[in-house]
Protein backbone atom coordinates (compact mmCIF):
# COMPACT_ATOMS: atom_id res chain seq x y z
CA UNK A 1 36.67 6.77 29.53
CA UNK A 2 39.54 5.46 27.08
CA UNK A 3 37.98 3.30 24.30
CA UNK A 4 39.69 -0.28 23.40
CA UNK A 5 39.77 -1.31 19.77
CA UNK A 6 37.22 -2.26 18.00
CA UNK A 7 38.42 -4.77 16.91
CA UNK A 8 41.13 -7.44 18.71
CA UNK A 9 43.00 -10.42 17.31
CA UNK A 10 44.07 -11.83 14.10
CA UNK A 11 43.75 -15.44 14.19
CA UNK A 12 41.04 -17.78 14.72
CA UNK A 13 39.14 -16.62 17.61
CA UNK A 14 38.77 -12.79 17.22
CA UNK A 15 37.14 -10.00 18.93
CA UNK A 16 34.75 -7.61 17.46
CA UNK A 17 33.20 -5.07 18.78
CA UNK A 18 28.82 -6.21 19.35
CA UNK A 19 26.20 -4.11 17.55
CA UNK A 20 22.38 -4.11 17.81
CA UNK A 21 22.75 -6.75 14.31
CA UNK A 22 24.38 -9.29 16.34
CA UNK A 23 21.28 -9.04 19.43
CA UNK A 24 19.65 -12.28 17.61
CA UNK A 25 22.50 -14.26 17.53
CA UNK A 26 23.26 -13.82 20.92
CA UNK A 27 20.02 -14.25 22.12
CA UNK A 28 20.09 -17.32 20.66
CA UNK A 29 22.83 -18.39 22.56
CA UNK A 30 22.98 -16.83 25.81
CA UNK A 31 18.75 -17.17 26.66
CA UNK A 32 19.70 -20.27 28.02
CA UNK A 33 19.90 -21.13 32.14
CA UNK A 34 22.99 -22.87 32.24
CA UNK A 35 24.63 -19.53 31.33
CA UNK A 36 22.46 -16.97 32.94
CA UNK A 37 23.13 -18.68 36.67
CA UNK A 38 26.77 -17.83 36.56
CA UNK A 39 26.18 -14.43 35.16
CA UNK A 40 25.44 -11.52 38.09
CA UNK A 41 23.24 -9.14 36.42
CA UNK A 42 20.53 -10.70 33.38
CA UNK A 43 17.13 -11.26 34.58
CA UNK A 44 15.68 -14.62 34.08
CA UNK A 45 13.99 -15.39 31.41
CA UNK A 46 15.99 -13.19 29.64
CA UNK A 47 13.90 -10.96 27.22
CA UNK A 48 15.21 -10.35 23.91
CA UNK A 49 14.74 -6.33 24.17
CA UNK A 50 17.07 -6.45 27.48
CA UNK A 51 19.95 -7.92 25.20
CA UNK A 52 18.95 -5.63 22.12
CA UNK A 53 18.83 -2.40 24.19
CA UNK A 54 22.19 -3.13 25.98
CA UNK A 55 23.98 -3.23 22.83
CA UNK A 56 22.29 -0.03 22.02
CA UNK A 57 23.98 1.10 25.25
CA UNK A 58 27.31 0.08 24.87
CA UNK A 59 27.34 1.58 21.27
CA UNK A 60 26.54 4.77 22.87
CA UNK A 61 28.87 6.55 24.69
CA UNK A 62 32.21 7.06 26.75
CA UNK A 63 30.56 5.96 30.11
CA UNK A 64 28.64 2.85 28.79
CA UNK A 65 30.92 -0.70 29.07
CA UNK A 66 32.83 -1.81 26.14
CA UNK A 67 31.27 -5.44 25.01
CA UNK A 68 32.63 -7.44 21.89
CA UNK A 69 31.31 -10.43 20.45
CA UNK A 70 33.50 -13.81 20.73
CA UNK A 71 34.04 -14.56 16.88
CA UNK A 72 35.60 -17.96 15.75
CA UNK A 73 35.73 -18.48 11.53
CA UNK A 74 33.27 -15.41 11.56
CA UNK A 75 31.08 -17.34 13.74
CA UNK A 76 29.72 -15.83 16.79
CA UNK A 77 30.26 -17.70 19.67
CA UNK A 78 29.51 -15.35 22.90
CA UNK A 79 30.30 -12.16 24.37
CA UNK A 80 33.43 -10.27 26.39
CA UNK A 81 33.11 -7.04 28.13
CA UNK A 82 35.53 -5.45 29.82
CA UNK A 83 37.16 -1.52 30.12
CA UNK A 84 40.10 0.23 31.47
CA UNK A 85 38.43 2.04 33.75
CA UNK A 86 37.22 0.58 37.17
CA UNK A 87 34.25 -0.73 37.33
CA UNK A 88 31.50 1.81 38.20
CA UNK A 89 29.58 -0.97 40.80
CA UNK A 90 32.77 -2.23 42.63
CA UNK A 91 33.24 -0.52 46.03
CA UNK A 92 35.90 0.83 45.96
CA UNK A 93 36.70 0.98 42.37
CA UNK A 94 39.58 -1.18 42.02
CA UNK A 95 40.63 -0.87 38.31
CA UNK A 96 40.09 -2.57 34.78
CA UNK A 97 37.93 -5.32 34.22
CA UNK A 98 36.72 -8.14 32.39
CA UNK A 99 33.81 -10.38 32.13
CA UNK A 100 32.20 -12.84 29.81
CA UNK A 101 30.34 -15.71 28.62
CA UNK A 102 30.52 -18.71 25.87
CA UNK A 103 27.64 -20.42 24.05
CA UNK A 104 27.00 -23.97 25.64
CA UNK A 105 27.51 -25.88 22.18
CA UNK A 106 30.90 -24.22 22.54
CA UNK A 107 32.13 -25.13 25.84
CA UNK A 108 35.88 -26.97 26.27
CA UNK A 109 37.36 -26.11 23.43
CA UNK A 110 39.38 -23.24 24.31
CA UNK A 111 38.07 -20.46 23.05
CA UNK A 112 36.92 -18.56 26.16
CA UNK A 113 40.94 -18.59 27.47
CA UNK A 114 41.59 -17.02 24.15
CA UNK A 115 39.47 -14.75 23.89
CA UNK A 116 39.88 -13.45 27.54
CA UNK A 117 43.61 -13.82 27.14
CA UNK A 118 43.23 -11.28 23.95
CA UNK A 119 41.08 -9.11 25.84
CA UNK A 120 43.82 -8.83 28.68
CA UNK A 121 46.47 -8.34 26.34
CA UNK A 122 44.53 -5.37 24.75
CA UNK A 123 44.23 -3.50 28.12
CA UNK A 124 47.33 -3.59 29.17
CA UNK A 125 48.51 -2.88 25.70
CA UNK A 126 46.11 0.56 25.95
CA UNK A 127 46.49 1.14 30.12
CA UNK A 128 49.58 1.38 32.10
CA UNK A 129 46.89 -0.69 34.83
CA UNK A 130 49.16 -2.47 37.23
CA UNK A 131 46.14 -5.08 37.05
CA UNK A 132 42.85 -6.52 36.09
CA UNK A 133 40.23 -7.73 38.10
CA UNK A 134 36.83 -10.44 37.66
CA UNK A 135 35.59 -12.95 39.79
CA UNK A 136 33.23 -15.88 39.04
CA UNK A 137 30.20 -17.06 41.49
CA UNK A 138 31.37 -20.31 43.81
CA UNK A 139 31.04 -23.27 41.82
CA UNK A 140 32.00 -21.91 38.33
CA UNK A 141 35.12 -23.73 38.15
CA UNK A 142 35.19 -23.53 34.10
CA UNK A 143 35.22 -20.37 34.15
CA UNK A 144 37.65 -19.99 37.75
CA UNK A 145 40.35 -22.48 35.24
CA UNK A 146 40.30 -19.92 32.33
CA UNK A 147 41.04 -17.06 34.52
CA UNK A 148 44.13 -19.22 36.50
CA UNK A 149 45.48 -20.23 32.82
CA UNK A 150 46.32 -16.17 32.81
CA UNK A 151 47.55 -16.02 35.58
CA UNK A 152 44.58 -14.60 37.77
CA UNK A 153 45.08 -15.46 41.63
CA UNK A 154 42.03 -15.45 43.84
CA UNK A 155 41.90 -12.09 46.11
CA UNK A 156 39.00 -12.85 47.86
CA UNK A 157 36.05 -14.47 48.53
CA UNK A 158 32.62 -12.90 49.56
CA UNK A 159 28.96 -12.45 47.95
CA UNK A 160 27.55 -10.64 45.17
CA UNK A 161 24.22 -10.64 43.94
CA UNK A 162 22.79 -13.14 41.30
CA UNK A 163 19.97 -11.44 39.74
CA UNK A 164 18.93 -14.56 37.73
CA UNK A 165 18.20 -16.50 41.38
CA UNK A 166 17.90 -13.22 42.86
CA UNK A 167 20.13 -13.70 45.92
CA UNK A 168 23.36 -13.24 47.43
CA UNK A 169 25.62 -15.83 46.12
CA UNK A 170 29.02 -16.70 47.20
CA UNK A 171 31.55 -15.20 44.89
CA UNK A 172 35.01 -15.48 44.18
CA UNK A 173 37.30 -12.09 43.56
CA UNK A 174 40.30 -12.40 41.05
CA UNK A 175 43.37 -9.97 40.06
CA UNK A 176 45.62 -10.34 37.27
CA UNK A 177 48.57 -8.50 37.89
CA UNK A 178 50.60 -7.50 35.01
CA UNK A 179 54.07 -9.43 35.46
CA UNK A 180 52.21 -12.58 36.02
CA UNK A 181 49.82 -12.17 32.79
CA UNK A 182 50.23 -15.26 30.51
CA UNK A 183 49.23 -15.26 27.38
CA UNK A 184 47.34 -17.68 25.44
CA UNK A 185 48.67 -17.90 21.33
């Protein structure tokens, strides 16, 4: 698996790659329902070991997920995974990804479409990946506008699973090709 930097961005809102140090921070932040219900795969409540030994797991190796944590000022605001590679639970494998999430108090002021915009930019930077793929559960429409600012076009609409309601939800399947990437200064 190719590796992205560790570290991504220079100006305000940064990306740095998450360590076990940052699991109580993030806790803090993402044990909280309003998040969890758009996310597919955190069980609800979310225990604190579950966040602390999956950023033991990304830390790891070349097969684990690459994760950063959203930084603004040196203040951590959420987390952004993503990877060159296709995603090892998508049938069929369609290519790179991206995924994330954004601390409630920190909601609407931008920072997500930054940070997802500098997380695009860095794959296709590292990949010659045609295109990117994520997808948000129906009804996520924050999160549906900050992929559309980039220029992500819905591909398709079906179900995934929601672990934290633990049922099928309807989903929504995005693609950001390369020539219509826009980039968010």
């Amino acid at each position: 698996m190719h590796r992205l930097p560790d570290r991504i961005g220079t100006g305000e809102v940064r990306l740095r790659r998450a360590s076990p140090a940052d699991a109580v921070v993030l806790y803090a932040l993402y044990n909280n329902w309003n998040i969890i219900r758009w996310l597919a795969r955190p069980s609800w409540p979310a225990p604190f070991e579950r966040v602390e030994a999956y950023l033991d797991m990304v830390n790891r190796g070349a097969d684990s997920p690459q994760y950063w944590v959203i930084e603004r000022n040196g203040v951590i605001l959420g987390g952004i995974s993503g990877s060159i590679e296709p995603a090892s639970d998508r049938q069929p494998a369609e290519g790179p990804h991206i995924g994330y999430w954004l601390g409630e108090p920190f909601w609407g002021q931008g920072v997500m479409t930054r940070a997802a915009s500098l997380l695009c930019g860095a794959i296709f930077e590292a990949s010659a990946a045609p295109a990117i793929y994520s997808g948000v559960f129906e009804g996520n429409e924050g999160s549906l506008r900050i992929q559309q600012k980039l220029g992500f076009e819905i591909v398709g609409r079906g179900e995934a699973f929601s672990t934290p309601l633990d049922r099928a939800l309807p989903h929504v399947s995005t693609r950001l090709l390369r020539p219509d990437f826009r980039p968010v200064a």
